[in-house]
N, C-alpha and C. Protein backbone atom coordinates (compact mmCIF):
# COMPACT_ATOMS: atom_id res chain seq x y z
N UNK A 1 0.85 -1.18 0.00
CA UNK A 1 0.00 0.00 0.00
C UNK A 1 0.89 1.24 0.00
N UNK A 2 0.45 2.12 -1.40
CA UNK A 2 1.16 3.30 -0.87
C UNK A 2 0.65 4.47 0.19
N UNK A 3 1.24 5.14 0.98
CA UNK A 3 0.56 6.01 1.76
C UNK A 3 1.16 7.13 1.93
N UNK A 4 0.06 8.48 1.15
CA UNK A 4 0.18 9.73 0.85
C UNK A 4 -0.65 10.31 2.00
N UNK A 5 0.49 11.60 2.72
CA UNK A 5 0.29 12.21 3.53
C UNK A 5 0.78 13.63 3.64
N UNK A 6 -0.64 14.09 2.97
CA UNK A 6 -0.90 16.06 3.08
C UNK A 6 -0.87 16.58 4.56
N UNK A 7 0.38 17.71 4.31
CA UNK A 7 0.26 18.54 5.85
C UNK A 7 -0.26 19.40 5.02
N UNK A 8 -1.29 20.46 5.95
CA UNK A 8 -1.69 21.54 5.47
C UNK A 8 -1.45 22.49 6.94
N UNK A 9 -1.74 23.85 6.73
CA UNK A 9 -1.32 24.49 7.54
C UNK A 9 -1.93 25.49 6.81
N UNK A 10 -3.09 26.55 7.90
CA UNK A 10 -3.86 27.93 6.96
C UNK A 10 -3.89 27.09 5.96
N UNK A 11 -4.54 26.19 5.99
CA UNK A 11 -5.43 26.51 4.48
C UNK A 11 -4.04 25.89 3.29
N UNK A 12 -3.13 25.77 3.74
CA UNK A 12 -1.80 25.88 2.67
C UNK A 12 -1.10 24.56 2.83
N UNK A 13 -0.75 23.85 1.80
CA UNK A 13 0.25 22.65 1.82
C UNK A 13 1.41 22.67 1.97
N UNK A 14 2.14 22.56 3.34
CA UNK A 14 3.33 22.50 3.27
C UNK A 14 4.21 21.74 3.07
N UNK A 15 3.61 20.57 3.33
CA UNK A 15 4.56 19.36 2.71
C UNK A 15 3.72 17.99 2.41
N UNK A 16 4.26 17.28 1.68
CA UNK A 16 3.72 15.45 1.52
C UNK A 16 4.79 14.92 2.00
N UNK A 17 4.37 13.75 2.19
CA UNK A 17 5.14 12.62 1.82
C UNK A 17 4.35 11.34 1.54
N UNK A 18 5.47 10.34 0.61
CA UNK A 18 4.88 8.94 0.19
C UNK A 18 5.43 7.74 0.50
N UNK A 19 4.92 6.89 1.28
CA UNK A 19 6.22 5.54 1.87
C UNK A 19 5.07 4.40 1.44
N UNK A 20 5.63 3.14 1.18
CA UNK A 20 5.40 2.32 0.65
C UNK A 20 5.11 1.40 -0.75
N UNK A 21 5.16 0.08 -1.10
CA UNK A 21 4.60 0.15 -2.39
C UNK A 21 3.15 -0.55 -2.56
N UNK A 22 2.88 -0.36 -3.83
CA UNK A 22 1.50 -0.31 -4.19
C UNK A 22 0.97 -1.84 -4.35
N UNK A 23 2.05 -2.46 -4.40
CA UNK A 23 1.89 -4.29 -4.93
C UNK A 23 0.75 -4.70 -5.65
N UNK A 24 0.18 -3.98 -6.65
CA UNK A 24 -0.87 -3.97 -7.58
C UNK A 24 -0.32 -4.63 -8.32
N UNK A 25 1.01 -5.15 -8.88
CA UNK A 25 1.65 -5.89 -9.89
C UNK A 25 3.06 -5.99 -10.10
N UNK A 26 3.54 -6.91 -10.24
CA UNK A 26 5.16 -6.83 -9.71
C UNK A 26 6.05 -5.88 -10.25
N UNK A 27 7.19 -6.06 -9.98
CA UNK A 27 8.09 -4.29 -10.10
C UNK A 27 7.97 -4.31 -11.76
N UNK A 28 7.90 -3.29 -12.80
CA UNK A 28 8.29 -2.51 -13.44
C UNK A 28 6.78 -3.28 -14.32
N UNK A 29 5.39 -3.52 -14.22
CA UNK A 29 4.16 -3.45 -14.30
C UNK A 29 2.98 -3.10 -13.51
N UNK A 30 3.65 -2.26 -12.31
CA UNK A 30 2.67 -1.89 -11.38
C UNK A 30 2.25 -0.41 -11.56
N UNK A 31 1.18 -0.19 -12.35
CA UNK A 31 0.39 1.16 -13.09
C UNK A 31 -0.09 1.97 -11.68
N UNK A 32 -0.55 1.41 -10.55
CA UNK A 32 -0.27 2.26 -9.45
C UNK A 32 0.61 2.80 -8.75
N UNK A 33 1.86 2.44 -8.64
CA UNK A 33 3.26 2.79 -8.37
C UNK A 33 3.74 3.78 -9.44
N UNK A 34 3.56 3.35 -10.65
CA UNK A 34 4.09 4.08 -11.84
C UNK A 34 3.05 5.48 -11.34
N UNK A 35 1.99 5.41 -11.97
CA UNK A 35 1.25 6.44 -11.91
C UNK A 35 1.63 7.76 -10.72
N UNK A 36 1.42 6.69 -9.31
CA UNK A 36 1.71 7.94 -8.25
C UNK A 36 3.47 8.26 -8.12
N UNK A 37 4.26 7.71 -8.64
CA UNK A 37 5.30 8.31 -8.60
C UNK A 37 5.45 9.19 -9.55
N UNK A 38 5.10 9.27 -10.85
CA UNK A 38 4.84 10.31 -12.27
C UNK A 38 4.48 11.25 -11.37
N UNK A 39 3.41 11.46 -11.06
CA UNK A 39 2.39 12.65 -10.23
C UNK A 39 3.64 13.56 -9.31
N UNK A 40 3.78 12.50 -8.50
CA UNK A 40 4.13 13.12 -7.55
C UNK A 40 5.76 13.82 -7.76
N UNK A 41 6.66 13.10 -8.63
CA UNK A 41 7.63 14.12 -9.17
C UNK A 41 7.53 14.77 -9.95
N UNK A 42 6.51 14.22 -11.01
CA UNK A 42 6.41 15.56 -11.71
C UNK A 42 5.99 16.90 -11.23
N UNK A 43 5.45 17.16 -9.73
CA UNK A 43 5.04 18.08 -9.59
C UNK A 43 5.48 18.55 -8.72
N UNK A 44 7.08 18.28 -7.93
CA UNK A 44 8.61 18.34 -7.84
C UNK A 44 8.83 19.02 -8.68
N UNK A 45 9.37 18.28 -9.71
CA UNK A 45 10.16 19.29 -10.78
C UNK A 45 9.39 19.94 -11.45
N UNK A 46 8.29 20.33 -10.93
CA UNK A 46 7.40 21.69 -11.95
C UNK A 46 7.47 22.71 -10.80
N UNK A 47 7.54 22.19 -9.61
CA UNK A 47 7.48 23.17 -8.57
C UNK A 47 8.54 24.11 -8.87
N UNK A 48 10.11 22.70 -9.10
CA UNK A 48 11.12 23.75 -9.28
C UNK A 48 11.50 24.40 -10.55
N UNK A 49 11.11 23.65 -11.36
CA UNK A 49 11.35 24.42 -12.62
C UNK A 49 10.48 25.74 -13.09
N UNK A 50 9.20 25.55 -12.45
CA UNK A 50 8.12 27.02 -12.67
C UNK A 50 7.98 27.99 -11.88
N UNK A 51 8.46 27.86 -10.21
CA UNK A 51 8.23 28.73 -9.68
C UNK A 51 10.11 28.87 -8.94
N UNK A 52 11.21 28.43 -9.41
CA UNK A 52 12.24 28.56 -9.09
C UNK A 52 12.39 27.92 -7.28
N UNK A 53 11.35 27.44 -6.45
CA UNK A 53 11.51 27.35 -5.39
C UNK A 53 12.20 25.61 -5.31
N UNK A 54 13.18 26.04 -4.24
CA UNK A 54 13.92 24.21 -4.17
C UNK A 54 13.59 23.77 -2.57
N UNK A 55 12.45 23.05 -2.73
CA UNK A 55 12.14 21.94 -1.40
C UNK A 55 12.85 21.32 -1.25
N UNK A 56 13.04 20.78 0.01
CA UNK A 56 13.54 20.05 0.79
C UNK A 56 13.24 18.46 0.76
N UNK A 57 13.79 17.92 0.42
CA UNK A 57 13.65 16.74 -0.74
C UNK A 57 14.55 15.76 0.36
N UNK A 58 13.55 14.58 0.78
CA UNK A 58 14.33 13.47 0.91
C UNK A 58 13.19 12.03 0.41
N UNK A 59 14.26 11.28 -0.24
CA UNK A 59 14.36 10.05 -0.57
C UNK A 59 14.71 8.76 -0.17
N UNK A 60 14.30 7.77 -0.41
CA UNK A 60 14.87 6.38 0.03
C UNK A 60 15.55 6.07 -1.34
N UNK A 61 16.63 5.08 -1.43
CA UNK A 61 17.29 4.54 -2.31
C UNK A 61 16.75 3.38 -3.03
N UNK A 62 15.59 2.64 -2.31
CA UNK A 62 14.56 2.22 -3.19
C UNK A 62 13.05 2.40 -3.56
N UNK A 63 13.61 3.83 -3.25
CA UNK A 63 11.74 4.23 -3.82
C UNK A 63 10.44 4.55 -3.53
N UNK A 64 10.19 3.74 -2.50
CA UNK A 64 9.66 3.82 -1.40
C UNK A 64 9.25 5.15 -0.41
N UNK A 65 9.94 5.71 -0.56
CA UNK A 65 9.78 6.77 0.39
C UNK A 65 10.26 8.33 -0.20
N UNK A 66 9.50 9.20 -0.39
CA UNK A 66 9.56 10.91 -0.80
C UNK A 66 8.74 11.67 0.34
N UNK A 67 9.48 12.77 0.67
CA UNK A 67 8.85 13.69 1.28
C UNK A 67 9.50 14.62 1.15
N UNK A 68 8.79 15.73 0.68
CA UNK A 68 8.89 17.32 0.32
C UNK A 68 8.24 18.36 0.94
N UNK A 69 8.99 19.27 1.28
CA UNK A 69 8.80 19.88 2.38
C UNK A 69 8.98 21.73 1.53
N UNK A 70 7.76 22.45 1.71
CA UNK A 70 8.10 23.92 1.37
C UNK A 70 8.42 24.52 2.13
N UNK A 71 9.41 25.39 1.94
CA UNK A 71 9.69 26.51 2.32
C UNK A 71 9.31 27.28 2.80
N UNK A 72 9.35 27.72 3.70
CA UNK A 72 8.38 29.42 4.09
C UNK A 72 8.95 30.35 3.18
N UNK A 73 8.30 31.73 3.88
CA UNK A 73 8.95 33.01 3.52
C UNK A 73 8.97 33.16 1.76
N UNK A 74 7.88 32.33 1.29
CA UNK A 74 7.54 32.66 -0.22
C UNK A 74 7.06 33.72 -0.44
N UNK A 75 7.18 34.59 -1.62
CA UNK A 75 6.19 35.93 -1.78
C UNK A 75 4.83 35.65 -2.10
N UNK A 76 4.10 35.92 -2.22
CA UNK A 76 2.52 35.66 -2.28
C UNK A 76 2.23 34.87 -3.71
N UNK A 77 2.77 35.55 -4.52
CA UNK A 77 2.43 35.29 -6.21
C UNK A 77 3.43 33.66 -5.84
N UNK A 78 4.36 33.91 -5.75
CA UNK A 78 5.30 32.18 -5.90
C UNK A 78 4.54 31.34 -5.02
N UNK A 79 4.40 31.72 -3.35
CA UNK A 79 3.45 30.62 -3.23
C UNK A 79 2.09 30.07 -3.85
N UNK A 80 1.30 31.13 -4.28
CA UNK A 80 0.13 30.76 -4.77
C UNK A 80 0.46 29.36 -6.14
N UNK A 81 1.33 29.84 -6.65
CA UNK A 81 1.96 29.00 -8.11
C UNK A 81 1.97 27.36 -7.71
N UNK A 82 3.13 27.86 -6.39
CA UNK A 82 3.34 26.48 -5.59
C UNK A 82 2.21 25.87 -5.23
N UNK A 83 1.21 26.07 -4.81
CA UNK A 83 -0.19 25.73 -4.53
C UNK A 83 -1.09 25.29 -5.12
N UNK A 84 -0.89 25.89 -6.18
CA UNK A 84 -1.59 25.27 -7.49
C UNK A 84 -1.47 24.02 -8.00
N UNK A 85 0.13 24.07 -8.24
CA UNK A 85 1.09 22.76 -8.51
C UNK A 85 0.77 21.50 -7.56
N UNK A 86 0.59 21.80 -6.02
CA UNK A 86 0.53 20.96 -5.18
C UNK A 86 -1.14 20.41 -5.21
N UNK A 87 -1.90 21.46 -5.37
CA UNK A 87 -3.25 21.41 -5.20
C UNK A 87 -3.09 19.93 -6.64
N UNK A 88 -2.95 20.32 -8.07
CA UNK A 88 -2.91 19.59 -8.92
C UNK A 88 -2.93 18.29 -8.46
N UNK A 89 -1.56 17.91 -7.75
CA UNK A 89 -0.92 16.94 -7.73
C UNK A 89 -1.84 15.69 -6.45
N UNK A 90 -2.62 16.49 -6.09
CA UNK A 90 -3.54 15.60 -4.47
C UNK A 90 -4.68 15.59 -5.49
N UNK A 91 -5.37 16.25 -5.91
CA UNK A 91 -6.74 16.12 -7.13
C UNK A 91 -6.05 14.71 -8.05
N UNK A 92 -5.18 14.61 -8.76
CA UNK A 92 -4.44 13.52 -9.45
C UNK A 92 -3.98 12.07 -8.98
N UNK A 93 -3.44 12.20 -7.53
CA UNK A 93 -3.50 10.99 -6.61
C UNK A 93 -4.89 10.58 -6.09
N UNK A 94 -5.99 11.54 -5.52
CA UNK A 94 -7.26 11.37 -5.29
C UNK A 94 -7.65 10.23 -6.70
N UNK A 95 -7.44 10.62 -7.63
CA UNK A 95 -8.35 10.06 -8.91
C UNK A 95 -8.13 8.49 -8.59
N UNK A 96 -6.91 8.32 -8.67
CA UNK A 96 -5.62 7.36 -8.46
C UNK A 96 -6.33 6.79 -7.29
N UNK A 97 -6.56 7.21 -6.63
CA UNK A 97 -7.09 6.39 -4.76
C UNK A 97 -8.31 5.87 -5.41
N UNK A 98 -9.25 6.77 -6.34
CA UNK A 98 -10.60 6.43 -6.15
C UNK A 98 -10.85 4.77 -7.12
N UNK A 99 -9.97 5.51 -7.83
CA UNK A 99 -9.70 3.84 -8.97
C UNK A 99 -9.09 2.24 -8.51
N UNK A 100 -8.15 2.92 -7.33
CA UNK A 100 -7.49 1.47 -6.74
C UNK A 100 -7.24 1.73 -4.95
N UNK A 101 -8.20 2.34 -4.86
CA UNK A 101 -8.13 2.19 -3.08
C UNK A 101 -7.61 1.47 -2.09
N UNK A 102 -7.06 0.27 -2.88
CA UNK A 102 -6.89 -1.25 -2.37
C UNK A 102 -5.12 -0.88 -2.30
N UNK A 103 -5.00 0.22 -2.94
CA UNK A 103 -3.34 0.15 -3.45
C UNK A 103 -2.70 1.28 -2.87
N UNK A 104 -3.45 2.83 -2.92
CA UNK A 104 -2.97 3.78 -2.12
C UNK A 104 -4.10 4.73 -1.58
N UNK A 105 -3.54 5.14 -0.27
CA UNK A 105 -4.20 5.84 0.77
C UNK A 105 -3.79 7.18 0.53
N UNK A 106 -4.72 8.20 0.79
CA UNK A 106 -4.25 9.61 1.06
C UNK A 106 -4.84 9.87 2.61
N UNK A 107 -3.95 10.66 3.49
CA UNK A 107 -4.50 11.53 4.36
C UNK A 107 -3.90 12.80 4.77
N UNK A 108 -5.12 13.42 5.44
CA UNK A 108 -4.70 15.37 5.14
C UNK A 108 -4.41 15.12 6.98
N UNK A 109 -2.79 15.74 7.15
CA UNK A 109 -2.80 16.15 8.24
C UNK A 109 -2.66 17.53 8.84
N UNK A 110 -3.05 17.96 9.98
CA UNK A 110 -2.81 19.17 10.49
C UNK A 110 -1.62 19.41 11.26
């Protein structure tokens, strides 16, 4: 099971993270693993490539595990960008949950 976990704070996402795997189908045919890892870096490297901001990024060496962490002290316009990006990216795993529930979890923490 993968398990996605939104901090929010005001209203605002400050960080995820994702630990586990999806075991929907063994390694390099599992469309739930594939899928929420696409999502979820791609919207990493859109964070950093569109709004110039570099999170705090840690990884496991097999995969398993991402958590990204924003920054404070954004100006209003860059965070909002960032927000968007992030907002995207939980609407996109949601879809993903609703299709294989059996495979990954989301929860919003405070």
């Amino acid at each position: 099971m993968i398990n996605v976990y939104v901090e929010k704070s005001g209203g605002r996402i400050r960080s995820f993270s994702m630990d586990g795997h999806a075991d929907f189908a063994e390694k390099g045919q599992d469309i739930v693993c594939a899928g929420a890892s696409a999502v979820s870096f791609g919207s990493v490297n859109g964070i950093i490539s569109l709004t110039g901001v570099e999170p705090v990024i840690e990884q496991s060496a097999d995969g398993g595990y991402l958590r990204c962490v924003i920054p404070d002290g954004l100006s209003e316009e860059t965070d909002m960008k960032v927000q968007l990006l992030l907002s995207s990216m939980v609407i996109s795993l949601q879809t993903i949950e609703r299709d294989y529930r059996d495979f990954i979890k989301i929860t919003f923490k405070k």
